[in-house]
Protein backbone atom coordinates (compact mmCIF):
# COMPACT_ATOMS: atom_id res chain seq x y z
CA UNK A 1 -3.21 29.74 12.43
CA UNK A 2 -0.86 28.03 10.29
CA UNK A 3 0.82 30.14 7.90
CA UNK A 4 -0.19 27.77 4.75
CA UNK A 5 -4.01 28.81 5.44
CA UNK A 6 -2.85 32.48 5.65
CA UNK A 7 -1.99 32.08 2.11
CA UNK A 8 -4.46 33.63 -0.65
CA UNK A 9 -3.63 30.49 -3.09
CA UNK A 10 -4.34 28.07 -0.75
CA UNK A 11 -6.63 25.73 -2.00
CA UNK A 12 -10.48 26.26 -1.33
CA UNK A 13 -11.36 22.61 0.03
CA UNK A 14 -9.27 22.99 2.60
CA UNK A 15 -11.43 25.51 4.60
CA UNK A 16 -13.22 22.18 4.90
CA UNK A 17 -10.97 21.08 7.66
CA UNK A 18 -12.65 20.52 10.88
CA UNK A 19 -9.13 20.75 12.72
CA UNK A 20 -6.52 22.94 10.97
CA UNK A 21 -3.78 21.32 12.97
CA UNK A 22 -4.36 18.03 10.56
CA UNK A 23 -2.45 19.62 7.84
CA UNK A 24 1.16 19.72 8.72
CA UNK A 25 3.91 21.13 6.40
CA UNK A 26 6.61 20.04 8.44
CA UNK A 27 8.76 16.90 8.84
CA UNK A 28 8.51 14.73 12.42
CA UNK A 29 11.29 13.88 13.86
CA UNK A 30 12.27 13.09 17.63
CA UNK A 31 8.38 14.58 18.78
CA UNK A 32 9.39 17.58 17.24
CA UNK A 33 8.28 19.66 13.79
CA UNK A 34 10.99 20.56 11.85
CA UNK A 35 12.10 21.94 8.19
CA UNK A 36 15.40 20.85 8.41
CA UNK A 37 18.49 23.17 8.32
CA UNK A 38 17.86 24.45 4.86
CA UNK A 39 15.03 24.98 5.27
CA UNK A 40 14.30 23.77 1.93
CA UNK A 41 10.72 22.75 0.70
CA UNK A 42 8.67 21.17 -2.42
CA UNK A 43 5.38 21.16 -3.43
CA UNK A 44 2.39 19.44 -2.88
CA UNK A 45 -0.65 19.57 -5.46
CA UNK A 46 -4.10 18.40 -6.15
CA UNK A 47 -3.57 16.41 -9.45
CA UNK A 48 -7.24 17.25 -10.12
CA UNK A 49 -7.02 20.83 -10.60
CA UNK A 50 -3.42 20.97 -10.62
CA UNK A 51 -4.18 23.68 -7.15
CA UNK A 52 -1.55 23.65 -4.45
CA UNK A 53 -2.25 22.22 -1.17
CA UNK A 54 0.83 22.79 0.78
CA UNK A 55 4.71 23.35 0.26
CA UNK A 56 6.75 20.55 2.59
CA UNK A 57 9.93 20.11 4.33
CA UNK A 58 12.54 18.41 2.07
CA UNK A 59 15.07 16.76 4.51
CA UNK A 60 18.50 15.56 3.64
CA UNK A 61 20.41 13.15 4.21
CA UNK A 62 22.17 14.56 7.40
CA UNK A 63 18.91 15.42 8.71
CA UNK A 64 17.68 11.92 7.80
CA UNK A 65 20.71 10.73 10.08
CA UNK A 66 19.32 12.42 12.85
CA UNK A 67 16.12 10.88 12.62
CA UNK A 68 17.66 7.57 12.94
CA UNK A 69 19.74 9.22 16.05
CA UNK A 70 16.76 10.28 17.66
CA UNK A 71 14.83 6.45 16.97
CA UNK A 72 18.04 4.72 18.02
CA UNK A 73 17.66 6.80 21.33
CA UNK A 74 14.61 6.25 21.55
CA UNK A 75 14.39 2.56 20.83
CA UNK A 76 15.66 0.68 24.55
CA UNK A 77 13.09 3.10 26.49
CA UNK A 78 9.85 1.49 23.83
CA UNK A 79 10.97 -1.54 23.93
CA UNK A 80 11.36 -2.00 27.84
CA UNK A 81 7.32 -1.03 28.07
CA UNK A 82 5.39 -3.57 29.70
CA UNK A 83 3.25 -4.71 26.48
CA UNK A 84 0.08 -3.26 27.72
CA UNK A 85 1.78 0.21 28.10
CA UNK A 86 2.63 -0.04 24.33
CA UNK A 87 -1.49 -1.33 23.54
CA UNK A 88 -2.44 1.59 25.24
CA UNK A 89 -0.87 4.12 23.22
CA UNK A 90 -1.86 2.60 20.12
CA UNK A 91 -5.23 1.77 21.04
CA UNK A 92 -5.56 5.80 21.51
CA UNK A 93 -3.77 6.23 18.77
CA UNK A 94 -6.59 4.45 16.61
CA UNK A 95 -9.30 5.99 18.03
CA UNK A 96 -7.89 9.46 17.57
CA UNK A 97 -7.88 8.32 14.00
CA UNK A 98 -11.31 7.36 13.45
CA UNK A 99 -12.69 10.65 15.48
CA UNK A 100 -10.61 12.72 12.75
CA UNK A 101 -11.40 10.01 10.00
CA UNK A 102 -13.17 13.46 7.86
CA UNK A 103 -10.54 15.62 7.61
CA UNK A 104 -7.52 12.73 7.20
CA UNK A 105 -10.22 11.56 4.21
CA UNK A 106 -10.26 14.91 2.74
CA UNK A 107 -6.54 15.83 3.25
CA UNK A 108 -5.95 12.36 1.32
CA UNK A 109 -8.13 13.16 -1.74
CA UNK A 110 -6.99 16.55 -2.45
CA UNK A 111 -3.36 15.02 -2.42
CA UNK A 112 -3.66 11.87 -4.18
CA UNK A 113 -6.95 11.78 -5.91
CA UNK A 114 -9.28 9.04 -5.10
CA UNK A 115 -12.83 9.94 -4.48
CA UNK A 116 -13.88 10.47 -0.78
CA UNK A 117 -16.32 7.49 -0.08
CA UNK A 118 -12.81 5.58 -0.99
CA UNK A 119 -10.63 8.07 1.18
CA UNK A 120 -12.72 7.43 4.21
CA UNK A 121 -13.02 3.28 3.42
CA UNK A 122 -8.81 3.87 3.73
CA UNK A 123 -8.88 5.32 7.06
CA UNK A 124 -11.23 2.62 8.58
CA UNK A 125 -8.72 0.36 6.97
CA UNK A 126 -6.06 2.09 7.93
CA UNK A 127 -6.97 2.24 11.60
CA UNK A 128 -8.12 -1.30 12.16
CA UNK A 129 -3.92 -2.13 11.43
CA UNK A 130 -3.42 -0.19 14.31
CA UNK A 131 -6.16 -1.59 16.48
CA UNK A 132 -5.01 -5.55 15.84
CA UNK A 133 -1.93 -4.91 16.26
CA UNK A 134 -2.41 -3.09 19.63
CA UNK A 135 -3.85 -6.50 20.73
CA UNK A 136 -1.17 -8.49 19.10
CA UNK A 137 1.83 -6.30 21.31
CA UNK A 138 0.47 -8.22 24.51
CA UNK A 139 0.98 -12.23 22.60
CA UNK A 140 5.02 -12.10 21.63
CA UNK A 141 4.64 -15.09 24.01
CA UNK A 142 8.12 -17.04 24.82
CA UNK A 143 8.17 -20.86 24.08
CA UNK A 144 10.19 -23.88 25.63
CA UNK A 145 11.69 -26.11 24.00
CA UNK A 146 11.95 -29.69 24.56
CA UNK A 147 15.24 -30.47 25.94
CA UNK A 148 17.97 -32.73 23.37
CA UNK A 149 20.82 -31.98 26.71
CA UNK A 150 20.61 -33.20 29.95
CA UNK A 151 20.80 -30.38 32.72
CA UNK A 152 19.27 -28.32 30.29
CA UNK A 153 16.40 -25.54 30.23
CA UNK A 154 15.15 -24.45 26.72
CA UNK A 155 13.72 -21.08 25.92
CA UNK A 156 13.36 -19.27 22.40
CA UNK A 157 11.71 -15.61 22.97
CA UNK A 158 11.29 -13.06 20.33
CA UNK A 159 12.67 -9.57 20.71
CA UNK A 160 12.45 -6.32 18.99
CA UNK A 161 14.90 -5.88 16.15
CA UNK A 162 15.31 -2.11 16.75
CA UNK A 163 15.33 0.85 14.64
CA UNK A 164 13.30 0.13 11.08
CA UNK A 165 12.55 1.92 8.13
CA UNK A 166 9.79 2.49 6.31
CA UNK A 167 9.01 3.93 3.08
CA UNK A 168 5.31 3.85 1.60
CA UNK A 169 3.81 4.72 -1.53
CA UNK A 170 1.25 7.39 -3.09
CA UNK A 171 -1.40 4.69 -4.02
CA UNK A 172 -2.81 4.05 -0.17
CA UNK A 173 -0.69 7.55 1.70
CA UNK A 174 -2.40 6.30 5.30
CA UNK A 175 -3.02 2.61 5.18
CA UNK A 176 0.24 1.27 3.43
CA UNK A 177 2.20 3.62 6.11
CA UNK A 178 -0.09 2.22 9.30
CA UNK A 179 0.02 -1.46 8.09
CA UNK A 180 3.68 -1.80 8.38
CA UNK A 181 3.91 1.02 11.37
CA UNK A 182 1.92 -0.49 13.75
CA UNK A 183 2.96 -4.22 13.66
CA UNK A 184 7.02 -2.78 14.24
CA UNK A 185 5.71 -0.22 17.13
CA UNK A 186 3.81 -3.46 18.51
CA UNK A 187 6.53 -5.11 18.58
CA UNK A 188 8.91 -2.53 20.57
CA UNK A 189 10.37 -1.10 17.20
CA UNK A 190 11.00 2.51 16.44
CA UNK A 191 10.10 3.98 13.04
CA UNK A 192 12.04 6.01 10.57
CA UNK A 193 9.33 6.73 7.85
CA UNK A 194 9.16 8.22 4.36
CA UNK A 195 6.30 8.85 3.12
CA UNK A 196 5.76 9.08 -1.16
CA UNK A 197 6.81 13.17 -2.16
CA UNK A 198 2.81 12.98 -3.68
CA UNK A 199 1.03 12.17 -0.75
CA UNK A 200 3.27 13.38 2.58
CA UNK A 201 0.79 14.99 4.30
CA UNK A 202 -1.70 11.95 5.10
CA UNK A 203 1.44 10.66 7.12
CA UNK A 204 2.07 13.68 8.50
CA UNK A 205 -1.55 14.15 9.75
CA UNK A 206 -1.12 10.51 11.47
CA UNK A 207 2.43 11.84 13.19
CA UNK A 208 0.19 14.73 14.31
CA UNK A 209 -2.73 11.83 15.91
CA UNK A 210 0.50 9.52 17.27
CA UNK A 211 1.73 12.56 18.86
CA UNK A 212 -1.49 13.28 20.57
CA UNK A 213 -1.60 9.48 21.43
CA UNK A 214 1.39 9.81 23.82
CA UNK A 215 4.09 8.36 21.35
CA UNK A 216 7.34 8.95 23.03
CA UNK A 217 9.59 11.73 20.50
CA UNK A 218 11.70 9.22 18.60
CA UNK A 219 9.39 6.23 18.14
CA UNK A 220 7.48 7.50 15.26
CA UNK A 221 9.50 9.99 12.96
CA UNK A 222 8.00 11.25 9.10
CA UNK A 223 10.90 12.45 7.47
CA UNK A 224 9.99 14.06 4.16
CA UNK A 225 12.24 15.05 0.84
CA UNK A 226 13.83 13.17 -2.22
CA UNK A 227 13.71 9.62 -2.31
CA UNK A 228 16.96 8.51 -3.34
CA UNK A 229 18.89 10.92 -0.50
CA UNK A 230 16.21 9.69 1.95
CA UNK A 231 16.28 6.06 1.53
CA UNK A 232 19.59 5.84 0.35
CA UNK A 233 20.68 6.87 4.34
CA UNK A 234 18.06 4.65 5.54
CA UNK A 235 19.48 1.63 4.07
CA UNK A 236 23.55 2.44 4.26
CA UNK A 237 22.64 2.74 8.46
CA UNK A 238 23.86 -0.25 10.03
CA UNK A 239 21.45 1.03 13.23
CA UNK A 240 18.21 0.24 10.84
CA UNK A 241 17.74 -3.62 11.16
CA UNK A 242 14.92 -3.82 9.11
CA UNK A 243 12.97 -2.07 6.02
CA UNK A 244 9.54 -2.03 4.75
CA UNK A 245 8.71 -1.18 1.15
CA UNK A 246 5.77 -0.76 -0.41
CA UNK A 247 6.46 0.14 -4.51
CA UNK A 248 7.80 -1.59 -7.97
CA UNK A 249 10.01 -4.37 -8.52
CA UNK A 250 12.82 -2.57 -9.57
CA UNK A 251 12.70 -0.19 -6.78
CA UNK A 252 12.70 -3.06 -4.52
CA UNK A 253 15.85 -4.97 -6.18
CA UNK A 254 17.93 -1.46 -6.00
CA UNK A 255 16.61 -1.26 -2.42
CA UNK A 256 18.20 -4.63 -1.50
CA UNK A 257 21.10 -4.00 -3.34
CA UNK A 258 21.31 -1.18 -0.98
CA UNK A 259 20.64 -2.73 1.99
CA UNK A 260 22.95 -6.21 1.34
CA UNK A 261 26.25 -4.41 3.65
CA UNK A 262 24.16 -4.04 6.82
CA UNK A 263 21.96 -7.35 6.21
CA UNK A 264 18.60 -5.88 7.24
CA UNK A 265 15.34 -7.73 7.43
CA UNK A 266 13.58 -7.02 4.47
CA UNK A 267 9.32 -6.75 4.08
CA UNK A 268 8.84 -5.99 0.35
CA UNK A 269 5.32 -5.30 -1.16
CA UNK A 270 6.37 -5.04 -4.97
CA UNK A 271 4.48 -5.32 -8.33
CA UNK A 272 1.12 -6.99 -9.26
CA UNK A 273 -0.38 -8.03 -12.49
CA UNK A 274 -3.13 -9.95 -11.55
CA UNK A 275 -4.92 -12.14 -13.60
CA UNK A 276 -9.24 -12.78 -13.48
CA UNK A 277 -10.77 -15.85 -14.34
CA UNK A 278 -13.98 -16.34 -15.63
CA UNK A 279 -15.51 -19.63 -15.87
CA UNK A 280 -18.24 -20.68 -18.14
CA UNK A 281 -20.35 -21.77 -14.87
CA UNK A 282 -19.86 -18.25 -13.46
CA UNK A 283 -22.69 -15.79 -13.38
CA UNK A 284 -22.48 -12.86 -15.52
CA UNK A 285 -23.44 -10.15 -13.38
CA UNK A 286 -21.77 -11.26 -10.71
CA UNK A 287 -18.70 -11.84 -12.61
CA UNK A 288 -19.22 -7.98 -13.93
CA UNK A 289 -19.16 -6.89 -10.67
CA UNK A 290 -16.15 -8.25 -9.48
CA UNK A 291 -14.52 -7.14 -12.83
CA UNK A 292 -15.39 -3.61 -11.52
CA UNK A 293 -14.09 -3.84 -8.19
CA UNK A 294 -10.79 -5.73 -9.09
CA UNK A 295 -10.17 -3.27 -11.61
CA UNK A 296 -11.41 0.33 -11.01
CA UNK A 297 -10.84 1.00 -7.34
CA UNK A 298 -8.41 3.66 -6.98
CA UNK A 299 -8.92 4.37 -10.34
CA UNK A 300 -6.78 1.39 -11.35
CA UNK A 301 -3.98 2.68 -9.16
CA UNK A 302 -3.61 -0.46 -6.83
CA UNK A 303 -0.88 -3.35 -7.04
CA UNK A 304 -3.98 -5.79 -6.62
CA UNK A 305 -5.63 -4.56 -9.17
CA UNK A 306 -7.02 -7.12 -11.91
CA UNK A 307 -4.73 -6.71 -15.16
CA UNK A 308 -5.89 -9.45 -17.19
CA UNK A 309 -9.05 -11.24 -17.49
CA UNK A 310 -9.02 -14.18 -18.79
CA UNK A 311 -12.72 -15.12 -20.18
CA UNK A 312 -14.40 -18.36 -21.04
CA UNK A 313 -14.52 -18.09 -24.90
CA UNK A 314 -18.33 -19.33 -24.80
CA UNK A 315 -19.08 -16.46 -22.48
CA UNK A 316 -16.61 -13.72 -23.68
CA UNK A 317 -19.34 -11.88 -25.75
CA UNK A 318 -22.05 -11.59 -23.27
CA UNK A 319 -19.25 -10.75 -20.37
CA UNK A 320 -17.77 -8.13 -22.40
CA UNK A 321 -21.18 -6.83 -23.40
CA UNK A 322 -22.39 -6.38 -19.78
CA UNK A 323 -19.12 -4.90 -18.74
CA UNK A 324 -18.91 -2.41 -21.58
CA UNK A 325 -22.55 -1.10 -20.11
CA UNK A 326 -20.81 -0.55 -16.81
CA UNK A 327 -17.89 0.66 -17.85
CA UNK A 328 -19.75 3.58 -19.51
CA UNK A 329 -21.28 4.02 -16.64
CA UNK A 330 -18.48 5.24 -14.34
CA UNK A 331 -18.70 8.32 -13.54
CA UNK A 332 -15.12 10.12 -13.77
CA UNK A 333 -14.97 13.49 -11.70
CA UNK A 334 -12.71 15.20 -8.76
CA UNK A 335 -12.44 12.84 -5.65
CA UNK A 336 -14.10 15.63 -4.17
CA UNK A 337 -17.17 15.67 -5.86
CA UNK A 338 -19.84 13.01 -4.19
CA UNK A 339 -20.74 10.13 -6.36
CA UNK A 340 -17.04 10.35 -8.39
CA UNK A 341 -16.00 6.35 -9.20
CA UNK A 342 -13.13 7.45 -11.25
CA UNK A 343 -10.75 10.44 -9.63
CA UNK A 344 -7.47 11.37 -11.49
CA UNK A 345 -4.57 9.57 -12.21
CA UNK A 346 -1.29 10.60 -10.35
CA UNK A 347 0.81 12.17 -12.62
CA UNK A 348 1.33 12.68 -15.95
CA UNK A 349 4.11 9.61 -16.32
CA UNK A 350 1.15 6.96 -15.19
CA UNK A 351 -1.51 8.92 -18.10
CA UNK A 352 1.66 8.26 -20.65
CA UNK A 353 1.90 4.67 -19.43
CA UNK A 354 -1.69 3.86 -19.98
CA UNK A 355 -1.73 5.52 -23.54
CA UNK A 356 0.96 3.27 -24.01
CA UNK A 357 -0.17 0.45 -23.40
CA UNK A 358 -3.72 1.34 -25.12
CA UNK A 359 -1.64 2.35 -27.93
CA UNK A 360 -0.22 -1.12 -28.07
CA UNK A 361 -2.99 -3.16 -27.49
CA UNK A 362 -4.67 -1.59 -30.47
CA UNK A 363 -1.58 -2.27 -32.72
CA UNK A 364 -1.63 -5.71 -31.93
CA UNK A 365 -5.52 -6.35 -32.79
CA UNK A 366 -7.29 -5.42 -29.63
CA UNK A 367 -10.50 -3.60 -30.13
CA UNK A 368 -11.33 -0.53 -27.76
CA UNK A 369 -15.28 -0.52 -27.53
CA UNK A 370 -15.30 2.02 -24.41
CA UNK A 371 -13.12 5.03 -23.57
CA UNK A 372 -9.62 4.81 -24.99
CA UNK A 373 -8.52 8.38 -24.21
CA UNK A 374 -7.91 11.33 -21.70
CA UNK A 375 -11.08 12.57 -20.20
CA UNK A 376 -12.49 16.08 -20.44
CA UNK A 377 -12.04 16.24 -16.71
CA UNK A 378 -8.71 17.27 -16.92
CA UNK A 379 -5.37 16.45 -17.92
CA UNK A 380 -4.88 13.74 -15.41
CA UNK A 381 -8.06 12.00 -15.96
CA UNK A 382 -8.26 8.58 -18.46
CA UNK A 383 -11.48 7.17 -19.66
CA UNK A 384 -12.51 3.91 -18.53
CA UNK A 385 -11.70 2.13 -20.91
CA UNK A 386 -12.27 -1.64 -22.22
CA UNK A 387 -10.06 -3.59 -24.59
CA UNK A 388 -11.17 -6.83 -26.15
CA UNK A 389 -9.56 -9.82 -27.97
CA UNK A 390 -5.94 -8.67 -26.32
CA UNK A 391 -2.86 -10.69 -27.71
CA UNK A 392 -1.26 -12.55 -25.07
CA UNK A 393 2.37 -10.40 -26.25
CA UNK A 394 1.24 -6.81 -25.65
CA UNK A 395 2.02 -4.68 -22.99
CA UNK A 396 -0.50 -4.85 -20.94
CA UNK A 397 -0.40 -8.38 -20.41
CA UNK A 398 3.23 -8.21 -18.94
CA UNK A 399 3.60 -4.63 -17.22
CA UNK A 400 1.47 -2.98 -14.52
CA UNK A 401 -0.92 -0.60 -15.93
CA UNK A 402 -2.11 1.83 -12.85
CA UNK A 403 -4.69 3.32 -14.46
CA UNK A 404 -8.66 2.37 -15.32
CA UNK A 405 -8.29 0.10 -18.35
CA UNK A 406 -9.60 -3.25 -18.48
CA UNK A 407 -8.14 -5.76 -21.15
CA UNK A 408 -9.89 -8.94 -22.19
CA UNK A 409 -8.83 -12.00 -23.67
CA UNK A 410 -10.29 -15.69 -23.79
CA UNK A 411 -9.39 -18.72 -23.12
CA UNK A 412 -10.55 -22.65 -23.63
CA UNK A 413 -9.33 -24.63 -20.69
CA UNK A 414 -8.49 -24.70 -17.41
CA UNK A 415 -5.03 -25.91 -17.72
CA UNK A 416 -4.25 -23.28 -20.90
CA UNK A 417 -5.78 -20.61 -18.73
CA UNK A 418 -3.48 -21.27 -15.39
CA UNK A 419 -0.63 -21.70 -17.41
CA UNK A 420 -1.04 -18.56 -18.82
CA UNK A 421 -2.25 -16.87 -16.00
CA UNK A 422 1.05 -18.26 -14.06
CA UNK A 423 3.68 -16.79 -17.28
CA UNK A 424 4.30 -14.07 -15.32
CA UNK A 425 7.19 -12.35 -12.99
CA UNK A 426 4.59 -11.35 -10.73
CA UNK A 427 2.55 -13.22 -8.19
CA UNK A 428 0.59 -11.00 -5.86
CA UNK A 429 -2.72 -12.03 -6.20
CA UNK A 430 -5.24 -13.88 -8.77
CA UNK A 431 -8.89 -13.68 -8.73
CA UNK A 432 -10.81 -16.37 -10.56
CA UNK A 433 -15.02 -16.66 -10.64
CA UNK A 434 -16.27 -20.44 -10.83
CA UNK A 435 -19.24 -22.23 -9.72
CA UNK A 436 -16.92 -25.51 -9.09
CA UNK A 437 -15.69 -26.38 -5.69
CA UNK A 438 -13.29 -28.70 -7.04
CA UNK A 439 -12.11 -26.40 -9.62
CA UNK A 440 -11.81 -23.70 -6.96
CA UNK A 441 -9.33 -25.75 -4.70
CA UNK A 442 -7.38 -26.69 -7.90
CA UNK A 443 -6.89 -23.23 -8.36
CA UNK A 444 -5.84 -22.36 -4.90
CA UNK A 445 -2.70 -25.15 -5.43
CA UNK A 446 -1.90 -24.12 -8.64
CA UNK A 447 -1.79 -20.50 -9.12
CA UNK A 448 1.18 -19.14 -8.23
CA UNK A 449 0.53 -16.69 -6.03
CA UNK A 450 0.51 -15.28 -2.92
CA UNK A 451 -3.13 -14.60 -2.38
CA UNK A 452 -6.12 -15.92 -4.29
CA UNK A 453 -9.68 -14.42 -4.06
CA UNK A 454 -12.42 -17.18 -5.53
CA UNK A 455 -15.70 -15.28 -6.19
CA UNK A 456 -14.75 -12.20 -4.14
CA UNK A 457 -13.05 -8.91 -4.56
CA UNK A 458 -11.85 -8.18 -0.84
CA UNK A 459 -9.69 -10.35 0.99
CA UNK A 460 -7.20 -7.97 2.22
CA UNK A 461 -7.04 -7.13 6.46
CA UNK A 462 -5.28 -6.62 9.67
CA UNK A 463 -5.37 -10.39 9.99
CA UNK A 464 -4.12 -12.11 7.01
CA UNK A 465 -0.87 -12.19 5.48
CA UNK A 466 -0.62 -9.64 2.89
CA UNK A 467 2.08 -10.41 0.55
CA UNK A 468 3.23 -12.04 -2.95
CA UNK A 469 6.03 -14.53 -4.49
CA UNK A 470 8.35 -14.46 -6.88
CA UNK A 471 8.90 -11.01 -7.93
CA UNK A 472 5.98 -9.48 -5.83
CA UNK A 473 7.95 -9.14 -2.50
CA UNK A 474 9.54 -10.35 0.49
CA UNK A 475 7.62 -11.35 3.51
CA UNK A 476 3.96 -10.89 4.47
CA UNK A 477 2.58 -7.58 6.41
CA UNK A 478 -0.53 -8.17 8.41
CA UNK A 479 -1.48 -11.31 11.05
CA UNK A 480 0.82 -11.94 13.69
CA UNK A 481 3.51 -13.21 10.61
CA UNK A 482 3.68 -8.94 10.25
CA UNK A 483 4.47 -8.24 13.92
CA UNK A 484 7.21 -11.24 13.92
CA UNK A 485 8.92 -9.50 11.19
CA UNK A 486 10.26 -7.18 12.99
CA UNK A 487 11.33 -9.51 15.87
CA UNK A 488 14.23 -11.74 15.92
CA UNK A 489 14.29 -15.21 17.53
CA UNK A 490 16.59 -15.53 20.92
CA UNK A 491 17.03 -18.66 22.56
CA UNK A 492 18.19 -18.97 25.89
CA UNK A 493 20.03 -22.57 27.51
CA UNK A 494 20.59 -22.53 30.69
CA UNK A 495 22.61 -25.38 32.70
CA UNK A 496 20.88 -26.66 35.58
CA UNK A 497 22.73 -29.78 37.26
């Protein structure tokens, strides 16, 4: 028995575990568990109830070093598999996944929040990353080229980059890590991987599922600890030749600053501020619905999260009015408890964000006619909330908000409306609801984004590319454009008079 469960403050859900081996204190690194030479550790917590859930390994920098050692090692003996060798693993590696898909779902609430029906949606999502791209290891197919020489054969292959990097966020602990994880390992890359300090052990859990799967020590390392000392060695390693972020803008530009001396490939998921759209033509409870789903999953904690909706001024009363009666609705309790829509927020930074921004909203003439302040739940919890009639200059309508607040404004044409929608740094996604097929391929060309939902909420999957423009990222993560990332392009003439 671990010694975390021999602990009297433990907390209670986790005697809820089917298999205690899921919850792993300990960083992964070269198929081993370690804590490091200092043994050193931090805290993990339930930012429900505040209760502790585990104390983990807090590697340094050296120790990070070593993890690259051990996936640099590791990295000609992955790559040489056969392809199918490399499917097999993963493919095991998914369904080990799924048969534990209860207790990753519960580790993953008590350590970041979300309700469980959500939790458990992750883990299916999480997994099917895994399973396409176990499929997609076997298609790296080689290509001639046309010869421009005489005597000349043509081939361009791709090949594995090598060692990569990968840090994740606390918003999505399993699929953010598995999304960019699986398409490198597909490929014949190793992994160096730091998880968010909030949510460790849903990676950890997965190193304990690869492990079982038969990934080689060294392929797929979870080193755990501060962020700056972590990441900082990942990208000042000239052996890492690519890195995957998942988090804000301005962690992303300090990342590339960082990583400009050893020119690494860079896959960037940064900010969102998505816009909605609803059209006159749309209906009303369907446009509600997708209001919901845009903006309260994860308790508003998602980069694709709708941030401004942008309402046809001769519907804007009767939208808001149906909204407001779902909004009210929500029901705002511990992830843990069945039939919770809204779980905490993360910390108590993102609750002082989202006062904030309420805070400003209000000052510059918004009207608040639902929630508008911390819930009884606990410290961590925020109402949902509605504003109405939001100026176009506060907050809201320029930063991320993160949390479960929902800020209206109207509009009068189509042009005004994409222009405004478009006066943004961001451009991850936009949703827009419209009746008009020629409106809705209008849209497609002219907002500037990188994804654009018409009259849906979920686009997102193991085979589309996921990714934004401008300052919403690098690259796109998911479809086979996610497992070339982490390939480079070698072409091969050779002389045959």
């Amino acid at each position: 028995m671990s010694a975390h469960f021999a602990r009297p403050d433990r907390h209670p859900a986790l005697d809820g575990l089917r298999d205690r081996r899921m919850l792993r204190e300990l960083a992964y690194v070269d198929g081993h568990w370690t804590a490091g030479d200092a043994g050193q550790t931090f805290e993990v917590s339930d930012p429900a109830s505040g209760a502790n859930i585990g104390w983990v390994s807090k590697l340094n920098a050296d120790q990070t070093t070593i993890a690259i050692d051990a996936a640099a090692k590791a990295f000609p003996l992955w790559r040489d598999l056969l392809p199918q060798e490399r499917t097999a693993k993963l493919r095991r590696w998914y369904e080990l996944i799924l048969e534990a898909k209860d207790d990753l779902a519960l580790i993953m609430t008590l350590e970041q929040g979300k309700p469980l029906a959500e939790s458990r949606g992750e883990i299916d999502y999480a997994a099917s990353f895994i399973e396409w791209y176990a499929e997609e290891a076997k298609r790296l197919n080689a290509e001639g080229v046309t010869s421009h020489l005489p005597h000349a054969e043509m081939i361009v292959r791709r090949e594995a980059l090598g060692v990569v990097g990968v840090v994740t966020p606390w918003n999505f602990p399993s699929a953010m890590l598995t999304r960019k994880a699986a398409a490198a390992l597909a490929a014949g890359c190793t992994i160096v991987a730091h998880p968010s300090s909030e949510t460790p052990l849903s990676a950890l859990a997965l190193a304990e599922l690869a492990d079982r799967a038969g990934i080689p020590g060294g392929v797929f390392n979870i080193v755990t600890g501060d962020a700056a000392t972590i990441v900082g060695r990942l990208c000042e390693d000239s052996r890492v030749r690519a890195l995957s972020f998942t988090g804000s803008t301005e962690i992303g530009r300090l990342i590339a600053a960082q990583c400009a001396p050893t020119m690494k490939n860079l896959i960037m998921e940064l900010g969102g501020h998505a816009p909605l759209i609803i059209f006159a033509d749309a209906d009303i409870d369907r446009a509600v619905d997708i209001a919901i789903d845009a903006k309260f999953a994860t308790s508003g904690q998602d980069c694709l999260a709708a941030n401004r909706i942008y309402v046809e001024r001769s519907i804007q009363d009767p939208f808001a009015a149906a909204l407001t009666k779902r909004i009210v609705e929500l029901r705002v309790a511990s992830g843990l408890t069945e039939g919770t829509d809204i779980g905490p927020l993360m910390h108590e930074r993102a609750v002082q964000k989202v006062e904030e921004q309420v805070a400003d909203a209000l000052a510059r003439g918004a009207n608040c006619v639902a929630g508008g302040k911390r819930h009884q739940a606990g410290s961590l919890f925020y109402e949902p909330t509605l504003l109405t009639n939001v100026s176009d200059n506060a907050l809201i309508m320029h930063e991320e908000t993160f949390g479960p607040v929902a800020a209206i404004t109207s509009f009068d044409t189509e042009d005004e409306v994409i222009a405004r929608a478009n006066a943004t740094q961001y451009g991850l996604v936009a949703y827009a609801v419209t009746k008009d097929g020629a409106r809705m391929l209008r849209l497609g060309r002219k907002l500037e984004y990188g994804m654009v939902a018409i009259n849906r909420v979920k686009i997102t999957g193991a085979p589309i590319p996921f990714g934004g423009v401008k300052q919403s990222g690098l690259g796109r993560e998911g479809s086979r454009h996610g497992i070339e990332t982490f390939t480079e392009l070698k072409y091969l003439c050779i002389d045959t008079h």
